[in-house]
C-alpha atoms as a PDB file:
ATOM      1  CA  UNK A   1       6.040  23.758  15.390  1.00  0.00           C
ATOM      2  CA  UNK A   2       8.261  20.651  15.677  1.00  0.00           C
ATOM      3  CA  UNK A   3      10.287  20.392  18.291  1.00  0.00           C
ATOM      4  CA  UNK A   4      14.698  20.501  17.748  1.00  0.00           C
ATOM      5  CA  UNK A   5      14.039  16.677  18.119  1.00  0.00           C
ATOM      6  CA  UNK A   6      10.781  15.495  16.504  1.00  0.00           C
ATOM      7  CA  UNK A   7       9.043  13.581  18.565  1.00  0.00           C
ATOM      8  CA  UNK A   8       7.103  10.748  15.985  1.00  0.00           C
ATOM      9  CA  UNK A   9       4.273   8.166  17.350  1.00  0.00           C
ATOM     10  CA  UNK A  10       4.892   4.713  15.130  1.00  0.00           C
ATOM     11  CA  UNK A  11       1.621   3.079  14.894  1.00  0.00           C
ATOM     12  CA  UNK A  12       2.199  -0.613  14.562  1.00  0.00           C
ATOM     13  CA  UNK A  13       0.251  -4.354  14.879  1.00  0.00           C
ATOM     14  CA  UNK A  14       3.781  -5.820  15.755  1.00  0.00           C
ATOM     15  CA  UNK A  15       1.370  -8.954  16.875  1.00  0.00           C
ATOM     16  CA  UNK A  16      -0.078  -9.157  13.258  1.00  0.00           C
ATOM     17  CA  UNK A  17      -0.140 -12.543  11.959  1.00  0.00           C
ATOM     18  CA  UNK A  18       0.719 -11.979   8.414  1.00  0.00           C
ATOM     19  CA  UNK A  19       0.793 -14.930   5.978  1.00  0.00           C
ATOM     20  CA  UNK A  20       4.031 -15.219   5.186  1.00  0.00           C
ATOM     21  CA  UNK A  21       5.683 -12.242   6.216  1.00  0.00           C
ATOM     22  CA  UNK A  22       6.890 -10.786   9.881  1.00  0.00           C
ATOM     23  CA  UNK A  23       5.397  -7.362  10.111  1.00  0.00           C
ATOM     24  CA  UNK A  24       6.933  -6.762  13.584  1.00  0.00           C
ATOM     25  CA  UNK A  25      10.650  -7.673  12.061  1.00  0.00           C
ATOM     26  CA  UNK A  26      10.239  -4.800   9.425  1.00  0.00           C
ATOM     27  CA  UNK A  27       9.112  -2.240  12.133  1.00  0.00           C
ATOM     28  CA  UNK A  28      11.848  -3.470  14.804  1.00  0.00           C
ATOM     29  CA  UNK A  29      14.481  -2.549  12.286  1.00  0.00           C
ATOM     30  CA  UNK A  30      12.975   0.472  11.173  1.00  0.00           C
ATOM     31  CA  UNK A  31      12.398   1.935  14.188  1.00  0.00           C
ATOM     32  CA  UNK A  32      15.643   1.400  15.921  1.00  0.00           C
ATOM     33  CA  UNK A  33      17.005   3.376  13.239  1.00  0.00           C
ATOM     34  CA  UNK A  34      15.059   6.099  13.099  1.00  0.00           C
ATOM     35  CA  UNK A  35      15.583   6.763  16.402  1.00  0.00           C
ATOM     36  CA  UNK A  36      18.544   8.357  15.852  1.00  0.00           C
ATOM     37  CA  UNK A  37      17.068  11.303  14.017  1.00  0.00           C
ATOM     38  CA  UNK A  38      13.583  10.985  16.536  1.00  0.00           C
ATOM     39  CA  UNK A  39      12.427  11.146  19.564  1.00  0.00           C
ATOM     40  CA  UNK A  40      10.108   7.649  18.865  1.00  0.00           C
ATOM     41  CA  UNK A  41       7.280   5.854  20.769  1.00  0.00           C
ATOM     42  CA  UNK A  42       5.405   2.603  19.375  1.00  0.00           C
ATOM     43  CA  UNK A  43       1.624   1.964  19.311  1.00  0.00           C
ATOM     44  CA  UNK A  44      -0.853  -0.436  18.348  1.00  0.00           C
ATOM     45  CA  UNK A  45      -3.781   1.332  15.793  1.00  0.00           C
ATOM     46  CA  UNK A  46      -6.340   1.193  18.324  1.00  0.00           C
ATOM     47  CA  UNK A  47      -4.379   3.866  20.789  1.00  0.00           C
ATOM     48  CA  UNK A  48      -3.416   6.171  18.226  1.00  0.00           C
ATOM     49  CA  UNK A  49      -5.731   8.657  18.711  1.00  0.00           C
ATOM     50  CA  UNK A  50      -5.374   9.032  22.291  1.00  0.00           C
ATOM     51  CA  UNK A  51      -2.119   9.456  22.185  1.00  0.00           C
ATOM     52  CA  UNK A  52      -0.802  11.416  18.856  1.00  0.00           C
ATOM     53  CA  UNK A  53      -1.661  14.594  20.469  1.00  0.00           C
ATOM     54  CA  UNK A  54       2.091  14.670  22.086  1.00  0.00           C
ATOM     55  CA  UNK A  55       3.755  13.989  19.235  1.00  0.00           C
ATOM     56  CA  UNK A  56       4.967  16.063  15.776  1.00  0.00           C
ATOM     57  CA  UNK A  57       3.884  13.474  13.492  1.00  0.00           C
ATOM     58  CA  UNK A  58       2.277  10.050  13.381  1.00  0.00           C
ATOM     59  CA  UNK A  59       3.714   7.535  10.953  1.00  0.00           C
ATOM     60  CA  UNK A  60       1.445   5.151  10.233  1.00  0.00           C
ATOM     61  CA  UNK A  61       3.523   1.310   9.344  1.00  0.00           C
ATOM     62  CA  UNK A  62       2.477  -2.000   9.396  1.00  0.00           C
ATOM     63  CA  UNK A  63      -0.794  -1.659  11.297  1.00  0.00           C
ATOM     64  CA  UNK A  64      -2.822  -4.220   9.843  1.00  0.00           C
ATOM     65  CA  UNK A  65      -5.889  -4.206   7.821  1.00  0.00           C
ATOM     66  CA  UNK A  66      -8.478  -1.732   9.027  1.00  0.00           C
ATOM     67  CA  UNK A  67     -11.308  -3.561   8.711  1.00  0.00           C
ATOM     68  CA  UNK A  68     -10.588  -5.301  11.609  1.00  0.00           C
ATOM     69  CA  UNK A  69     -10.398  -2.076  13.566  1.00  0.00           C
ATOM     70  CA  UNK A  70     -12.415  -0.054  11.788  1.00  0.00           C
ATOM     71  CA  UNK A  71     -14.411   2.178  14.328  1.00  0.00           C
ATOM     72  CA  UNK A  72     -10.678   2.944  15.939  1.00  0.00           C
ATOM     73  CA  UNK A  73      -9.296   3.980  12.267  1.00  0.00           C
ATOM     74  CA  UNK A  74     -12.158   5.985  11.299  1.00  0.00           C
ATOM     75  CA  UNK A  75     -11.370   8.202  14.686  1.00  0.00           C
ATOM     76  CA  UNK A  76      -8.542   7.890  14.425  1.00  0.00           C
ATOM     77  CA  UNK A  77      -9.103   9.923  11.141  1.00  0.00           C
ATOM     78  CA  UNK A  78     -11.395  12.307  11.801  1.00  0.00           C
ATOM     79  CA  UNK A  79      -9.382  13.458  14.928  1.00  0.00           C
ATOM     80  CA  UNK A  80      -6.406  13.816  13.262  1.00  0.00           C
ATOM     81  CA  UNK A  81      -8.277  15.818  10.439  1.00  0.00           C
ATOM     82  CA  UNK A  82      -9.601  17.797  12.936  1.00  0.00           C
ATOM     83  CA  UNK A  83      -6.612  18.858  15.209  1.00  0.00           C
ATOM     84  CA  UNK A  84      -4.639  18.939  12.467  1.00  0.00           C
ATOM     85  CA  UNK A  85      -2.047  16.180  12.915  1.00  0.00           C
ATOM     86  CA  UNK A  86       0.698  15.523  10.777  1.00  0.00           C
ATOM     87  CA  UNK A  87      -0.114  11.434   9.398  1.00  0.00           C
ATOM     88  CA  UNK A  88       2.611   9.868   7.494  1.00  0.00           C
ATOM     89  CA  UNK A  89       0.910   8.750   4.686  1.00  0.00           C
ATOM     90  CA  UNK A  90      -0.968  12.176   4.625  1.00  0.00           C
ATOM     91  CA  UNK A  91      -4.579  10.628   4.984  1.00  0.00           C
ATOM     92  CA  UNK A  92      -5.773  12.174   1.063  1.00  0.00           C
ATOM     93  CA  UNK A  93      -4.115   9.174  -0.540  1.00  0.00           C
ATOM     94  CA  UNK A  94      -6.323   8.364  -3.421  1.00  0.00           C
ATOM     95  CA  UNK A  95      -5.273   4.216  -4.091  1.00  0.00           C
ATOM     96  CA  UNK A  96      -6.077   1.881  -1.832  1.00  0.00           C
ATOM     97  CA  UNK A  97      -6.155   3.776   1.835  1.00  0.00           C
ATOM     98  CA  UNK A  98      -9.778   4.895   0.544  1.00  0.00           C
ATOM     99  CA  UNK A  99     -10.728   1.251  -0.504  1.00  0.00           C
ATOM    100  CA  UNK A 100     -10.478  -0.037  -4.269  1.00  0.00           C
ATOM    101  CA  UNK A 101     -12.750   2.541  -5.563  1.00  0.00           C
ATOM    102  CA  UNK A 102      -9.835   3.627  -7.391  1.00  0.00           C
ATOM    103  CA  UNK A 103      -9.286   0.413  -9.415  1.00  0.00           C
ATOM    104  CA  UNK A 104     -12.812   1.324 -11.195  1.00  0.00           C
ATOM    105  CA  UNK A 105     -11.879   4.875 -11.771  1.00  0.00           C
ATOM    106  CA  UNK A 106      -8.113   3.606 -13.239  1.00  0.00           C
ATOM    107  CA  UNK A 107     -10.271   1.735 -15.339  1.00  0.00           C
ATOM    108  CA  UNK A 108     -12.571   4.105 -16.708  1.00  0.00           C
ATOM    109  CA  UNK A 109      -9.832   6.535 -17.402  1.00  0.00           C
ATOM    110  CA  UNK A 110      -7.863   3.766 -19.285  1.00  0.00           C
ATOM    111  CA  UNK A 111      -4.785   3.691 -16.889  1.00  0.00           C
ATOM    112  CA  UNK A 112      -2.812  -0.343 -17.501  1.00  0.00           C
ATOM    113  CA  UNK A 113      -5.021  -1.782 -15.032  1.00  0.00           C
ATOM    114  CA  UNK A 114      -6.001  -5.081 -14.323  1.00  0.00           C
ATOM    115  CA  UNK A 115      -9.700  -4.709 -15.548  1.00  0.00           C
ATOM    116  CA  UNK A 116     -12.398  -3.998 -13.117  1.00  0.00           C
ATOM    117  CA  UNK A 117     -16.040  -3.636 -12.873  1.00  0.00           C
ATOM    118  CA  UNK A 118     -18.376  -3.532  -9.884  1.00  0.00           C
ATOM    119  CA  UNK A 119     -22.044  -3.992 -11.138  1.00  0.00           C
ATOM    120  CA  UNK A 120     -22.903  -7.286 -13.419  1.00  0.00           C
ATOM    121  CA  UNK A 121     -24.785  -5.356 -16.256  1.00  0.00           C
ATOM    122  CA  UNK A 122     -20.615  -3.769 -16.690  1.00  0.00           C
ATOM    123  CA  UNK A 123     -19.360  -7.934 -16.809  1.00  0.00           C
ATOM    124  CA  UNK A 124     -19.373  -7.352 -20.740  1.00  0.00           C
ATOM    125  CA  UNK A 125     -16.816  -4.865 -20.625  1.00  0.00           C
ATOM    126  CA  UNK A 126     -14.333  -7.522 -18.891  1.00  0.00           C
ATOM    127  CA  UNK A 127     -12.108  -9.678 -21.351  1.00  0.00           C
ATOM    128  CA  UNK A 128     -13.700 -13.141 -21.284  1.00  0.00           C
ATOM    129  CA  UNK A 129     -12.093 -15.791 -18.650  1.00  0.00           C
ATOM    130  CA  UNK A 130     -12.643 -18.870 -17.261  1.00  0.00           C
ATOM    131  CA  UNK A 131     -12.424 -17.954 -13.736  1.00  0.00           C
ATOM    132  CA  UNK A 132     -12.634 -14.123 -12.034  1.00  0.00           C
ATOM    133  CA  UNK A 133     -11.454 -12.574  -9.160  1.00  0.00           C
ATOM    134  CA  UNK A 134     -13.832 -11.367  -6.445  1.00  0.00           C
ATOM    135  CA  UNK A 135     -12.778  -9.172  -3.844  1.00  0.00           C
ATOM    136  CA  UNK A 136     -14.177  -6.311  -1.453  1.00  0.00           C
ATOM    137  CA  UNK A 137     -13.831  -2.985  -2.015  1.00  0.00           C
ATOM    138  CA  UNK A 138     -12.801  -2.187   1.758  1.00  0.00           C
ATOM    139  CA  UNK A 139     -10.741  -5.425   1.279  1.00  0.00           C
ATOM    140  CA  UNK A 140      -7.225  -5.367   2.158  1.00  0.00           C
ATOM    141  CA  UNK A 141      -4.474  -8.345   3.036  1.00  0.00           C
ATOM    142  CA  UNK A 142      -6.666 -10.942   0.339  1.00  0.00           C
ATOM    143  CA  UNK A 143      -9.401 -10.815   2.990  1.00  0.00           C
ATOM    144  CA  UNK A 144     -12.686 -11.807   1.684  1.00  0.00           C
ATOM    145  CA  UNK A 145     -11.128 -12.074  -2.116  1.00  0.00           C
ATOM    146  CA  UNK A 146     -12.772 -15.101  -4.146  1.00  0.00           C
ATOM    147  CA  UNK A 147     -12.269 -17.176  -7.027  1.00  0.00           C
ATOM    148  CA  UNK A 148     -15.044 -17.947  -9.055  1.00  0.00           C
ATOM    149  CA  UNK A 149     -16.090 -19.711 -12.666  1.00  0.00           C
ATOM    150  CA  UNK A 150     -17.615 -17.703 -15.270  1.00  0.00           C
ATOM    151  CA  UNK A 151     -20.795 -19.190 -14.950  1.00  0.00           C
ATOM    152  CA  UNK A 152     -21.080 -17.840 -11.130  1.00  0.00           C
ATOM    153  CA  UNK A 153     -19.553 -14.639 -11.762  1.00  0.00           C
ATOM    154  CA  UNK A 154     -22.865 -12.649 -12.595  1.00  0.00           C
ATOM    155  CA  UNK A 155     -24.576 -13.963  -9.226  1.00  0.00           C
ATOM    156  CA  UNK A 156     -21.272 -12.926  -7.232  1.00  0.00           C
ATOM    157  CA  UNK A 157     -21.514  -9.725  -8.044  1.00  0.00           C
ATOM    158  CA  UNK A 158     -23.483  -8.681  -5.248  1.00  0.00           C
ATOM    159  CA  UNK A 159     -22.636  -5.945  -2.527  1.00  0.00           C
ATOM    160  CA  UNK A 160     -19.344  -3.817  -2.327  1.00  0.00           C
ATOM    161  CA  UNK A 161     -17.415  -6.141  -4.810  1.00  0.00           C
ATOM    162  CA  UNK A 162     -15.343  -5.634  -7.528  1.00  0.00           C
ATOM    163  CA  UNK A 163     -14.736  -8.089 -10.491  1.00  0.00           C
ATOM    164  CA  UNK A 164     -11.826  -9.071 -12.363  1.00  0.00           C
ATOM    165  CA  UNK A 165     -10.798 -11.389 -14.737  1.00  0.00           C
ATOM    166  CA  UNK A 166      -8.177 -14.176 -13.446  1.00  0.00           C
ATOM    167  CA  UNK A 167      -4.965 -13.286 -15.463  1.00  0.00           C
ATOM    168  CA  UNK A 168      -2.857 -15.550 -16.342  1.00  0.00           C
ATOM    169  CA  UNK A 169       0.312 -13.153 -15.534  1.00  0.00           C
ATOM    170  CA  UNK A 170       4.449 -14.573 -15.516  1.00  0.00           C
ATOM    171  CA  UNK A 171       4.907 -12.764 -12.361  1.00  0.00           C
ATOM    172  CA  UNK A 172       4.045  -9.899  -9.777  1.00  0.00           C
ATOM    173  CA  UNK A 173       6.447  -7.446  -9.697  1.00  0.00           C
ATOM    174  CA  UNK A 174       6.472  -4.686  -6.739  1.00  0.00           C
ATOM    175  CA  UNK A 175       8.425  -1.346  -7.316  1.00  0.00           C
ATOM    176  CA  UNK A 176       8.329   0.728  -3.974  1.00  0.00           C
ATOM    177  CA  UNK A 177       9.097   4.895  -3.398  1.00  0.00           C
ATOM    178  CA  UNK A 178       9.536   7.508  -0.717  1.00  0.00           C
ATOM    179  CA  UNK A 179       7.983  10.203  -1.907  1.00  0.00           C
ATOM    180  CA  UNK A 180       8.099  10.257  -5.320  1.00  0.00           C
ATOM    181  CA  UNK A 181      11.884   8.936  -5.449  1.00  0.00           C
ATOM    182  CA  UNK A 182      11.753   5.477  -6.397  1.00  0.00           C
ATOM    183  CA  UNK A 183      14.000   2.940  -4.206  1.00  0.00           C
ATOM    184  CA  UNK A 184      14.130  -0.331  -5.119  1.00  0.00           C
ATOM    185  CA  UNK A 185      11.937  -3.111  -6.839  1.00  0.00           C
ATOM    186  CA  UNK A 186      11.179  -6.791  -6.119  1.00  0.00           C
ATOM    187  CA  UNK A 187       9.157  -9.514  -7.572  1.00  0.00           C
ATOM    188  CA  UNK A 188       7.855 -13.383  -7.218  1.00  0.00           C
ATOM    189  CA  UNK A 189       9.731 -15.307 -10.194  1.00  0.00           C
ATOM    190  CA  UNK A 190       7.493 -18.440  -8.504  1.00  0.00           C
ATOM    191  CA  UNK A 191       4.036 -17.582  -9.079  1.00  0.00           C
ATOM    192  CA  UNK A 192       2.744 -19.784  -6.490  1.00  0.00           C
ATOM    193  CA  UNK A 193       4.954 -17.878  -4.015  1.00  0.00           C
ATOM    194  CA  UNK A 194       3.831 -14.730  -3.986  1.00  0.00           C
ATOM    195  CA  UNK A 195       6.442 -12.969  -0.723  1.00  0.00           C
ATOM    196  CA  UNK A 196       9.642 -14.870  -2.451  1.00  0.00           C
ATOM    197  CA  UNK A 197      10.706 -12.322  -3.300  1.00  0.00           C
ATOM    198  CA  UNK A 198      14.263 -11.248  -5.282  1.00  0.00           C
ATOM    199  CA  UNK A 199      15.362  -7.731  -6.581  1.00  0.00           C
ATOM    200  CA  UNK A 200      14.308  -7.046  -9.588  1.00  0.00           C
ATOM    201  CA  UNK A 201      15.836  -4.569 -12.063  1.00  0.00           C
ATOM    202  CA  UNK A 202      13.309  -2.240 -14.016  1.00  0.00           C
ATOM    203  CA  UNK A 203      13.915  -1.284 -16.891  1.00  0.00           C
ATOM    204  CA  UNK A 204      12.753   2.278 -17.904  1.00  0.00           C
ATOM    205  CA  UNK A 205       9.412   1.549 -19.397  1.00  0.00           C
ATOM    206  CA  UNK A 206       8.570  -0.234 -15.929  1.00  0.00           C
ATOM    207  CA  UNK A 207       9.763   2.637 -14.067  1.00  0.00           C
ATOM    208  CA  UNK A 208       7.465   4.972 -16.140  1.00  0.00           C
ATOM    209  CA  UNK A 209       4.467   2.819 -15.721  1.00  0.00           C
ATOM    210  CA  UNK A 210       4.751   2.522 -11.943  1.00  0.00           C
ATOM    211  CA  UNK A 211       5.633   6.613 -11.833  1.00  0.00           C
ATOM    212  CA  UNK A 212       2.516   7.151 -13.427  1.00  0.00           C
ATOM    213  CA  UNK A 213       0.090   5.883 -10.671  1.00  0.00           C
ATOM    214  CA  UNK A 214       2.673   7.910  -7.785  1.00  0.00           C
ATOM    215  CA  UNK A 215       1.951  10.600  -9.830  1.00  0.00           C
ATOM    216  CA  UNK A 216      -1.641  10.281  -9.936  1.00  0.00           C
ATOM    217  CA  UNK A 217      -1.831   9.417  -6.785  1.00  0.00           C
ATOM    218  CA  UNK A 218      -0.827  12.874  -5.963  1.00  0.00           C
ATOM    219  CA  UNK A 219       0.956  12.238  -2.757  1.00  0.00           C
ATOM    220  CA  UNK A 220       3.597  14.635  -1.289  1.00  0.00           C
ATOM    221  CA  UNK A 221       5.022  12.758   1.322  1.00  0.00           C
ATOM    222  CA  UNK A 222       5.028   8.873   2.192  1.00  0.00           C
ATOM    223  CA  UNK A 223       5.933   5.938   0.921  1.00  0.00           C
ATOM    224  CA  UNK A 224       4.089   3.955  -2.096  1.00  0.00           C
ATOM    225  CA  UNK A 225       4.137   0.218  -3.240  1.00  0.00           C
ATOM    226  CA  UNK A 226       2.995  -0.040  -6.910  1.00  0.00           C
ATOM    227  CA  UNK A 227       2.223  -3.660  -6.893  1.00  0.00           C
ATOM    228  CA  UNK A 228       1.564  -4.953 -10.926  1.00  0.00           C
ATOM    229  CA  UNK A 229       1.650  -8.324 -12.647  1.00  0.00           C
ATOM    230  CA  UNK A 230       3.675  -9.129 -16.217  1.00  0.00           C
ATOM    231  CA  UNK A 231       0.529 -10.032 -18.788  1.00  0.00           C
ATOM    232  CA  UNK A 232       0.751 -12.623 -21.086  1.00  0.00           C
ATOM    233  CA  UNK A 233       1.594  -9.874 -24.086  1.00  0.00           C
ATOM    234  CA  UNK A 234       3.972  -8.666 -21.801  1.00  0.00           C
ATOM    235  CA  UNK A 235       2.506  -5.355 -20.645  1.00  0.00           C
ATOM    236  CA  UNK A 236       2.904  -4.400 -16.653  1.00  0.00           C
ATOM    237  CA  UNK A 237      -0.996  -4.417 -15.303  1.00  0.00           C
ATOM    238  CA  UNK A 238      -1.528  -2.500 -12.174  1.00  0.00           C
ATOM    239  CA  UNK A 239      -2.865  -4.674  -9.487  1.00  0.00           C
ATOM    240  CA  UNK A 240      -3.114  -2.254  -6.313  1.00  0.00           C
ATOM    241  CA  UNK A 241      -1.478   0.611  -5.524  1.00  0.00           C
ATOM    242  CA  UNK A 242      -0.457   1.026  -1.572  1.00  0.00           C
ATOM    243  CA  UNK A 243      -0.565   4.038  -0.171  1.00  0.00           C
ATOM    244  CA  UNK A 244      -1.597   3.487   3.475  1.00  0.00           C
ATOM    245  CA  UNK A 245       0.707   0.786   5.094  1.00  0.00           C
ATOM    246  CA  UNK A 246       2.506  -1.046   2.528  1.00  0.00           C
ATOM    247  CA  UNK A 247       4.676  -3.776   3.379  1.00  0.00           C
ATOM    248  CA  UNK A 248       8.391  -2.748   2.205  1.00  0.00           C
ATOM    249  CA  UNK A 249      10.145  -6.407   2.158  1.00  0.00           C
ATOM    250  CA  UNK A 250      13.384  -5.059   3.504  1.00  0.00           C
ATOM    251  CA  UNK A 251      14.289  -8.581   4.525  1.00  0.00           C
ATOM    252  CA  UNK A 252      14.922  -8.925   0.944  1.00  0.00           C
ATOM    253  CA  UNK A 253      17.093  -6.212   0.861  1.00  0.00           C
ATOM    254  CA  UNK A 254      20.987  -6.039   1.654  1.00  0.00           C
ATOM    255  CA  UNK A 255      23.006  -3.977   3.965  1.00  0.00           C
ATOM    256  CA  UNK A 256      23.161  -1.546   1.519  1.00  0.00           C
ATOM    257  CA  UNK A 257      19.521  -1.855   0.500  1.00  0.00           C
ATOM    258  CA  UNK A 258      18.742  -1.190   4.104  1.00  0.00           C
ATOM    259  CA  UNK A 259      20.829   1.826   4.284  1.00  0.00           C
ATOM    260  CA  UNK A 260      19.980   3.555   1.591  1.00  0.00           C
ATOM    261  CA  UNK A 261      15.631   3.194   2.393  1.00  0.00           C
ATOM    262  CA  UNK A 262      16.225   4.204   6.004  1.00  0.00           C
ATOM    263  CA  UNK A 263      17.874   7.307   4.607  1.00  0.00           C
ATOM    264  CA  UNK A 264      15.580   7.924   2.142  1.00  0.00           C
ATOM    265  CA  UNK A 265      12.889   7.455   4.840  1.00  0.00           C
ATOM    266  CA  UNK A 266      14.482  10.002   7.347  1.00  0.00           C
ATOM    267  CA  UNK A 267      14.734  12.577   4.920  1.00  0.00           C
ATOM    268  CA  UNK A 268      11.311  12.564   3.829  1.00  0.00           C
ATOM    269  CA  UNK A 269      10.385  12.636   7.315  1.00  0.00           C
ATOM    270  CA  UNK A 270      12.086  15.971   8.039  1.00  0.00           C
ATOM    271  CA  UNK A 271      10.443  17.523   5.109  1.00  0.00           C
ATOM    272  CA  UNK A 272       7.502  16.074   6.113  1.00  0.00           C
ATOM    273  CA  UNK A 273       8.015  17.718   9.225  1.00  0.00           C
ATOM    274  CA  UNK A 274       9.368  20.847   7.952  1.00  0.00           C
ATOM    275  CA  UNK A 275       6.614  21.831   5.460  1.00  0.00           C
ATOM    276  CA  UNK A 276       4.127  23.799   5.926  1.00  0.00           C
ATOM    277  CA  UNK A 277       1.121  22.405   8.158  1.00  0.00           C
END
């Protein structure tokens, strides 16, 4: 059982060098507010599993890409499976904390997803485009992610890729939730600048299209980032769903913007907490 305090490990790469974006700013806010509901110790992703077992729950932030700490994650995962640890994200998230997998199966099942195939006899099933996106399917962070013509895209698609066409979209648009309570939304009016970002005021058809992959996602606790792009016929496209450490932009957020996320966070975390194990 928790304790009348909850004591919380905060994993954390505060030395991450994220293009830009300061991870360790985000997680320096966060946790000196949270420490007034928790008892709260910081870690980088390669200790976590050493040290969780004195703590209530582990609450995993802005800890990088796994892949490059991949033996420590996977551990890291079945220990905490094993022992039972509470992991904030629970560890069964479905998007894009079990790789990209999911874009294919969004795709088969007909969800408003950026297309995506992963074997070149599948390429005709792709709208037609000049150039197409290449990317890993343990990628994360843009690593490994490629741009290439039509005429090399059937000889790219080799390994554990998945293939996309290039859209031409008017912007990326970000909509972010605790839970399943949405809080806030941003997005990059300059395409070329893709963490720009301003708040951006859904309207309710967004809000139901980025509901519906929270919802499938099937998620309890944690919080989401439903990040999509604005097609040229205007539709929202999915273009990953984040669900293990998402970024939260809270420098583009205001006093009250910052308020009202911590509390939302806090709260979840003492349900989190409270539920059963």
């Amino acid at each position: 059982m928790p304790s009348a305090r909850p004591r919380v490990l905060y994993v954390t790469d505060l030395a991450y060098p994220a293009r830009g974006r300061r991870y360790c700013d985000e997680d320096i806010f966060l946790t000196s507010r949270l420490r007034d509901d928790f008892d709260l110790a910081l870690c980088h992703p390669r200790d976590a599993a050493a040290l969780m077992g004195a703590f209530d729950a582990v609450v995993v932030r802005n800890s990088g890409p796994v892949l490059t700490y991949q033996d420590a994650y996977d551990d890291f995962r079945l220990r905490a499976s094993a022992d039972g640890t509470r992991v904030y994200n629970p560890l069964s998230g479905r998007a894009d904390m079990a790789g990209k997998q999911y874009l294919l199966d969004l795709t088969a099942a007909g969800y408003p997803v950026i297309p995506t195939v992963d074997r070149a006899e599948d390429l005709h099933r792709l709208p037609e485009a000049d150039r197409y996106v290449v990317k890993p399917k343990l990628g994360a962070d843009s690593m490994g992610l490629r741009i290439v013509s039509a005429k090399e895209v059937r000889d790219s698609v080799a390994g554990d890729v998945l293939v996309q066409p290039c859209v031409d979209f008017a912007y990326e648009v970000s909509f972010y939730f605790v839970d399943h309570d949405f809080q806030y939304a941003l997005y990059a009016p300059d395409t070329d600048r893709r963490w720009q970002l301003e708040r951006y005021e859904p309207t309710d058809g967004d809000l139901e299209f980025a509901r519906r992959f929270v919802e499938w996602n099937g998620l309890g606790h944690g919080i989401q980032r439903v990040d999509a792009c604005r097609a040229p016929g205007g539709e929202l496209l999915l273009v990953e769903l984040e669900d293990l450490n998402p970024y939260l932009s809270l420098d583009a957020l205001d006093d009250a913007g910052h308020d009202a996320f911590v509390a939302a966070m806090k709260t979840s975390l003492h349900r989190f907490l409270a539920a059963p194990a």
